[in-house]
N, C-alpha and C. Protein backbone atom coordinates (compact mmCIF):
# COMPACT_ATOMS: atom_id res chain seq x y z
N UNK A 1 1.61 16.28 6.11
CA UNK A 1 1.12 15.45 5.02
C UNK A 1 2.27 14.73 4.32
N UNK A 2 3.14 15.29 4.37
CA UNK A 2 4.50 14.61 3.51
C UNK A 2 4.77 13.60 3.94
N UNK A 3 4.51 13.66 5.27
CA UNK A 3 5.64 11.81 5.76
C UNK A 3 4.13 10.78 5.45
N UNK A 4 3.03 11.31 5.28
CA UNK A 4 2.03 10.27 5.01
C UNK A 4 2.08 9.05 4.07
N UNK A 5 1.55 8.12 4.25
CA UNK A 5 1.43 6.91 3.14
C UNK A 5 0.62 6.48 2.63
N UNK A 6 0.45 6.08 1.03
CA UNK A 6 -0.71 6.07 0.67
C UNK A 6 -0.93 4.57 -0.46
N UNK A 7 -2.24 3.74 -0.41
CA UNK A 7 -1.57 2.80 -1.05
C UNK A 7 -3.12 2.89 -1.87
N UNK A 8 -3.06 1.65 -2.89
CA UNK A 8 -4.19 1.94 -4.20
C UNK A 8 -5.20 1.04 -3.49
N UNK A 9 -6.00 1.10 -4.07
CA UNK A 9 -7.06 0.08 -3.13
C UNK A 9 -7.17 -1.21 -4.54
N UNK A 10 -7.38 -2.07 -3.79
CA UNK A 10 -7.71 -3.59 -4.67
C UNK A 10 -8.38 -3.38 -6.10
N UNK A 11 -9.41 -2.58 -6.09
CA UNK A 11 -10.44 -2.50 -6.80
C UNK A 11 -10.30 -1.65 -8.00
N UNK A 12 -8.90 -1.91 -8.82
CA UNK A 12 -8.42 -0.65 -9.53
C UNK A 12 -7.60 -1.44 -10.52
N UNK A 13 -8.15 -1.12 -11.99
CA UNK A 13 -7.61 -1.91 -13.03
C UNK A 13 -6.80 -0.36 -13.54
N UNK A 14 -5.38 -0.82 -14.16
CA UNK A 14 -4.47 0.00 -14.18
C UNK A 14 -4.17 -0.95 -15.86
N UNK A 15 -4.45 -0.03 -17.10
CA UNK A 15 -3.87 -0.07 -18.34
C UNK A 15 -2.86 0.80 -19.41
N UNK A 16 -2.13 0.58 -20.01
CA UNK A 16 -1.30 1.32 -20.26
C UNK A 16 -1.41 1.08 -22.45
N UNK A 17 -2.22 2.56 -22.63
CA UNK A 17 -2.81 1.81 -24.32
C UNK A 17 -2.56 3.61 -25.04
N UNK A 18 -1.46 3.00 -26.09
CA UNK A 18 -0.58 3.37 -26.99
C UNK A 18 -0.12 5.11 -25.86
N UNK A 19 0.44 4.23 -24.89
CA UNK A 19 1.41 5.19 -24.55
C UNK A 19 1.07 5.75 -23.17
N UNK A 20 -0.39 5.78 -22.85
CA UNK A 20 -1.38 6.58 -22.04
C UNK A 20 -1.03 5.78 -20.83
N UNK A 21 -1.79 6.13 -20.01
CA UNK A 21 -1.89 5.14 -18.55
C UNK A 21 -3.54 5.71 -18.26
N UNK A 22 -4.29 4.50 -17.81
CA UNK A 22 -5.65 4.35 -17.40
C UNK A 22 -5.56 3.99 -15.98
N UNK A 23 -6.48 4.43 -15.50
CA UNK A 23 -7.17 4.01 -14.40
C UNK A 23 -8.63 3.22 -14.52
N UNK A 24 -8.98 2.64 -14.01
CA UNK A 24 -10.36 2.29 -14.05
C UNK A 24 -10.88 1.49 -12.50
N UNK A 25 -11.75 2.49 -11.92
CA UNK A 25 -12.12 1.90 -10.87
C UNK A 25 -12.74 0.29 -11.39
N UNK A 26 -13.30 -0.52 -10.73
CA UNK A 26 -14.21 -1.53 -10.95
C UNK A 26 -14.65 -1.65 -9.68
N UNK A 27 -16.24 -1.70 -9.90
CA UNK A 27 -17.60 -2.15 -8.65
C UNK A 27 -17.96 -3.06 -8.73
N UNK A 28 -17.81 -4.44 -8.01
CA UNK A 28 -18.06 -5.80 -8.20
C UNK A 28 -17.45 -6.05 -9.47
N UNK A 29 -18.57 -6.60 -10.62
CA UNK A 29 -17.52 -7.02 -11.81
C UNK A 29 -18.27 -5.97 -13.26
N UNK A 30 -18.23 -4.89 -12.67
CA UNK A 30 -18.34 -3.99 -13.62
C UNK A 30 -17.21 -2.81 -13.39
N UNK A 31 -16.90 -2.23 -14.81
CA UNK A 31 -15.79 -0.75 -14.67
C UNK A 31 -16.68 0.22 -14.77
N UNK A 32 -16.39 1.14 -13.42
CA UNK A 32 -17.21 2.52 -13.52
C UNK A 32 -16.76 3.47 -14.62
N UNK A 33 -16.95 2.95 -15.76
CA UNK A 33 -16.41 4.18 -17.23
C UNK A 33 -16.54 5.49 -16.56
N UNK A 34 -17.68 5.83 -15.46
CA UNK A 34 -17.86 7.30 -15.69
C UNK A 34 -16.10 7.93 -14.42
N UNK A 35 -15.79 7.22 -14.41
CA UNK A 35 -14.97 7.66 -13.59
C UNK A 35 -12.92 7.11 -14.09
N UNK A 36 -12.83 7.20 -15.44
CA UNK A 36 -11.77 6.88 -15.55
C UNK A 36 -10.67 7.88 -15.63
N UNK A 37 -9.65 7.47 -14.84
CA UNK A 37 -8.67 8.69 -15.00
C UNK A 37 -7.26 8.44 -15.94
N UNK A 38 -6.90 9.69 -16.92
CA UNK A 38 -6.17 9.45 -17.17
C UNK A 38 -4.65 9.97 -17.04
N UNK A 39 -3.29 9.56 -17.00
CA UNK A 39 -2.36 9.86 -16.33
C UNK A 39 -1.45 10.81 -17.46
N UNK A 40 -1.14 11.98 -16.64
CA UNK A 40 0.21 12.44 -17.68
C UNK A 40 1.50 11.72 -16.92
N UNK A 41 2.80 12.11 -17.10
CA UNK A 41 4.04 11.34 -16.73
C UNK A 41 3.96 11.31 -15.51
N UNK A 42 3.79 12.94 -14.59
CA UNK A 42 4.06 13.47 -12.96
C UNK A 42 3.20 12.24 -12.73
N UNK A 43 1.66 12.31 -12.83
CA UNK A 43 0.54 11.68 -12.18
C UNK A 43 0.99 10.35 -12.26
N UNK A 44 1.46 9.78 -13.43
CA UNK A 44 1.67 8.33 -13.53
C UNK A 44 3.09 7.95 -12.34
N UNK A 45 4.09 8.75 -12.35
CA UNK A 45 5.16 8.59 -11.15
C UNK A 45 4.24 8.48 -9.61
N UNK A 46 3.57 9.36 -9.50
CA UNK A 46 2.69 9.19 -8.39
C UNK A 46 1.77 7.96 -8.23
N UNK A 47 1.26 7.68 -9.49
CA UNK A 47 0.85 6.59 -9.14
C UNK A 47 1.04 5.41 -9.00
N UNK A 48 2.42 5.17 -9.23
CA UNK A 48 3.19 4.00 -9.20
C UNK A 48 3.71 4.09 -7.85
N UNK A 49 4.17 5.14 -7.48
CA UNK A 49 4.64 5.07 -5.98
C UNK A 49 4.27 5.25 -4.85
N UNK A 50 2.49 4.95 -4.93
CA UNK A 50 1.51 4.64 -4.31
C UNK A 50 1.41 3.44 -3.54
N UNK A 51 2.46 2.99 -3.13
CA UNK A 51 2.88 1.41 -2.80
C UNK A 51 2.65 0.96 -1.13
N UNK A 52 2.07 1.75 -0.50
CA UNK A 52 1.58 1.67 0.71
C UNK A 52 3.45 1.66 1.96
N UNK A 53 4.14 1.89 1.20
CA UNK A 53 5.64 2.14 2.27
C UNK A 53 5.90 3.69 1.59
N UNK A 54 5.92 4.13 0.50
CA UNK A 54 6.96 5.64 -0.11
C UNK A 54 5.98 6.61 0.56
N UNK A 55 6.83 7.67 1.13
CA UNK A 55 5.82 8.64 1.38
C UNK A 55 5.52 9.21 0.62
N UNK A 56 4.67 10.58 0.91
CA UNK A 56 4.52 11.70 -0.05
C UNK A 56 5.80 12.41 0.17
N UNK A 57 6.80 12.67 0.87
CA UNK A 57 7.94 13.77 0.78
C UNK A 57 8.87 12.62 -0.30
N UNK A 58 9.20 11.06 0.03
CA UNK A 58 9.87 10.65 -1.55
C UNK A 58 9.06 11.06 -2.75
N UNK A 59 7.90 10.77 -2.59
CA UNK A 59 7.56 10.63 -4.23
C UNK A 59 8.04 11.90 -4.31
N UNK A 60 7.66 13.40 -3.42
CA UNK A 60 8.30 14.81 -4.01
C UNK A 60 9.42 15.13 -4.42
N UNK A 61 10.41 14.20 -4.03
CA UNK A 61 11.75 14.16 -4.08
C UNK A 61 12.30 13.22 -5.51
N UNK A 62 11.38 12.24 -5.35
CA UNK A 62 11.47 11.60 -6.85
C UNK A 62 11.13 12.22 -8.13
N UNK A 63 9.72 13.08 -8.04
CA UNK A 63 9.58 13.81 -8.69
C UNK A 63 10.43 14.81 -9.01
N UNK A 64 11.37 15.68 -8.17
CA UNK A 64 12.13 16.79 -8.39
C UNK A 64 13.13 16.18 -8.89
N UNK A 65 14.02 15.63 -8.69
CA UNK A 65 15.01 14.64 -9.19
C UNK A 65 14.94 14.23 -10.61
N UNK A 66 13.39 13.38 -11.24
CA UNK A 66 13.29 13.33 -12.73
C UNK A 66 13.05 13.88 -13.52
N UNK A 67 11.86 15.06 -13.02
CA UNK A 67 11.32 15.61 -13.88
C UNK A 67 11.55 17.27 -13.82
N UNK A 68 12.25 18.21 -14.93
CA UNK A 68 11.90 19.81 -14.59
C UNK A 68 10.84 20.42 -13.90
N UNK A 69 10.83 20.65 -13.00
CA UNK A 69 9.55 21.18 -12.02
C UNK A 69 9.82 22.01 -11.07
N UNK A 70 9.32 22.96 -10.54
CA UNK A 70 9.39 23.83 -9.43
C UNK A 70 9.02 22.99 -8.66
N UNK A 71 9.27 23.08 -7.16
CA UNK A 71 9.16 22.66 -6.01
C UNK A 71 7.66 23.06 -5.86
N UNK A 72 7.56 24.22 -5.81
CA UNK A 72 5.78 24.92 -5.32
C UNK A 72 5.22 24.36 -6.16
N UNK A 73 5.31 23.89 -7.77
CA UNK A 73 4.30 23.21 -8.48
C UNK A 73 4.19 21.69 -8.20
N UNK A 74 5.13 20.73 -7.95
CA UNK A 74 5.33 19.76 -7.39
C UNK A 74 4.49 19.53 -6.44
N UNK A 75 4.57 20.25 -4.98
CA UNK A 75 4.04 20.43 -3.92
C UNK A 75 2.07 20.45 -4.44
N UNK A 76 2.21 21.49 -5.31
CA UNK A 76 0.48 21.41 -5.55
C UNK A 76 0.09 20.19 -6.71
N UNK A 77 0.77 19.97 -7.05
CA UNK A 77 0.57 18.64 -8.10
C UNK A 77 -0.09 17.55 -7.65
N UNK A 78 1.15 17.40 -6.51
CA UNK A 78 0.77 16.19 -5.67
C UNK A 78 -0.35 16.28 -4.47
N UNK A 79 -0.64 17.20 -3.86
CA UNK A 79 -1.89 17.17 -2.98
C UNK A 79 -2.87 17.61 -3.94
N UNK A 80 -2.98 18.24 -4.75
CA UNK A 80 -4.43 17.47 -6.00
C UNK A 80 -4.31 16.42 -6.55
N UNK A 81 -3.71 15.75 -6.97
CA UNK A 81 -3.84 14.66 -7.23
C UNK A 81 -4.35 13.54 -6.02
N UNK A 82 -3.43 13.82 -5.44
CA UNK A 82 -3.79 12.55 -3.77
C UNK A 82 -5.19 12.96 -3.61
N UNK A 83 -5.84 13.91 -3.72
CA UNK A 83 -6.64 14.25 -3.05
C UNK A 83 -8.09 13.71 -3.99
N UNK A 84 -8.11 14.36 -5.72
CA UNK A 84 -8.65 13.52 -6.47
C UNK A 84 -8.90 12.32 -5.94
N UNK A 85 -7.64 11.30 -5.98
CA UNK A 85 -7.89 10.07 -5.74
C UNK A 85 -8.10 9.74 -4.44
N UNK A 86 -8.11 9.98 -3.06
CA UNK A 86 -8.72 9.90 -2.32
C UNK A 86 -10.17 9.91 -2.09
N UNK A 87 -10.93 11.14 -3.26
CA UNK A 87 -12.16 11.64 -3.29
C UNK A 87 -13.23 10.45 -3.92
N UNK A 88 -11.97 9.91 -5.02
CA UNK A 88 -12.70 9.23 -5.38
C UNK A 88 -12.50 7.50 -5.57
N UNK A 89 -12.05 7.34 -4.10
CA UNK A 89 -11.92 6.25 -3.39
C UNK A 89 -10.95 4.68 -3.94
N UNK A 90 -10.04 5.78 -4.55
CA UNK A 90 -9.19 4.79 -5.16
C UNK A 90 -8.01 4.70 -4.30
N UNK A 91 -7.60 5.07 -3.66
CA UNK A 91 -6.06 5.31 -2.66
C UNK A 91 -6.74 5.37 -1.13
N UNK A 92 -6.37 5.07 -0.15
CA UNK A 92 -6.06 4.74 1.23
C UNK A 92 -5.03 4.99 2.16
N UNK A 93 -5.18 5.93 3.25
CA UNK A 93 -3.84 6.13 3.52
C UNK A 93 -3.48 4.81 4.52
């Protein structure tokens, strides 16, 4: 799974309000409210480096590098998260 690549799909309004980071799918020209996610720092690094070239072993490596983290929590951080957003059809590998 690590050397995998993963990129955001088109359909994904990305806001950043007093500090937070949003997600918001959009279906045609409506936002699915029931499905907005919101980002702490880890999740928001991940989701920026969702860029369809970084793998999952950089972003792990990016992550360990910026932020205090165990490796084993890192490791599970990031395949729930990918996986969230896979589920719910916002990311593409």
């Amino acid at each position: 799974m690590r050397e995998k690549v993963f990129a955001k799909n088109k359909d994904i309004v990305t806001r950043k309000i007093t500090g937070e980071i949003f997600i918001v799918p959009v279906r045609g020209k409506l936002a699915d409210m029931q499905r907005i996610f919101t980002l702490n720092p880890v999740a928001e690094y991940i989701w920026h480096s969702l860029d369809g070239r970084t793998s999952i072993e950089d972003i792990r490596k990016g992550i360990i590098s910026t932020y205090e983290v165990e490796e084993k929590q890192v490791d599970s951080d990031i395949m729930d998260f990918i996986t969230e957003l896979l589920e719910a059809d916002l990311i593409r590998e």
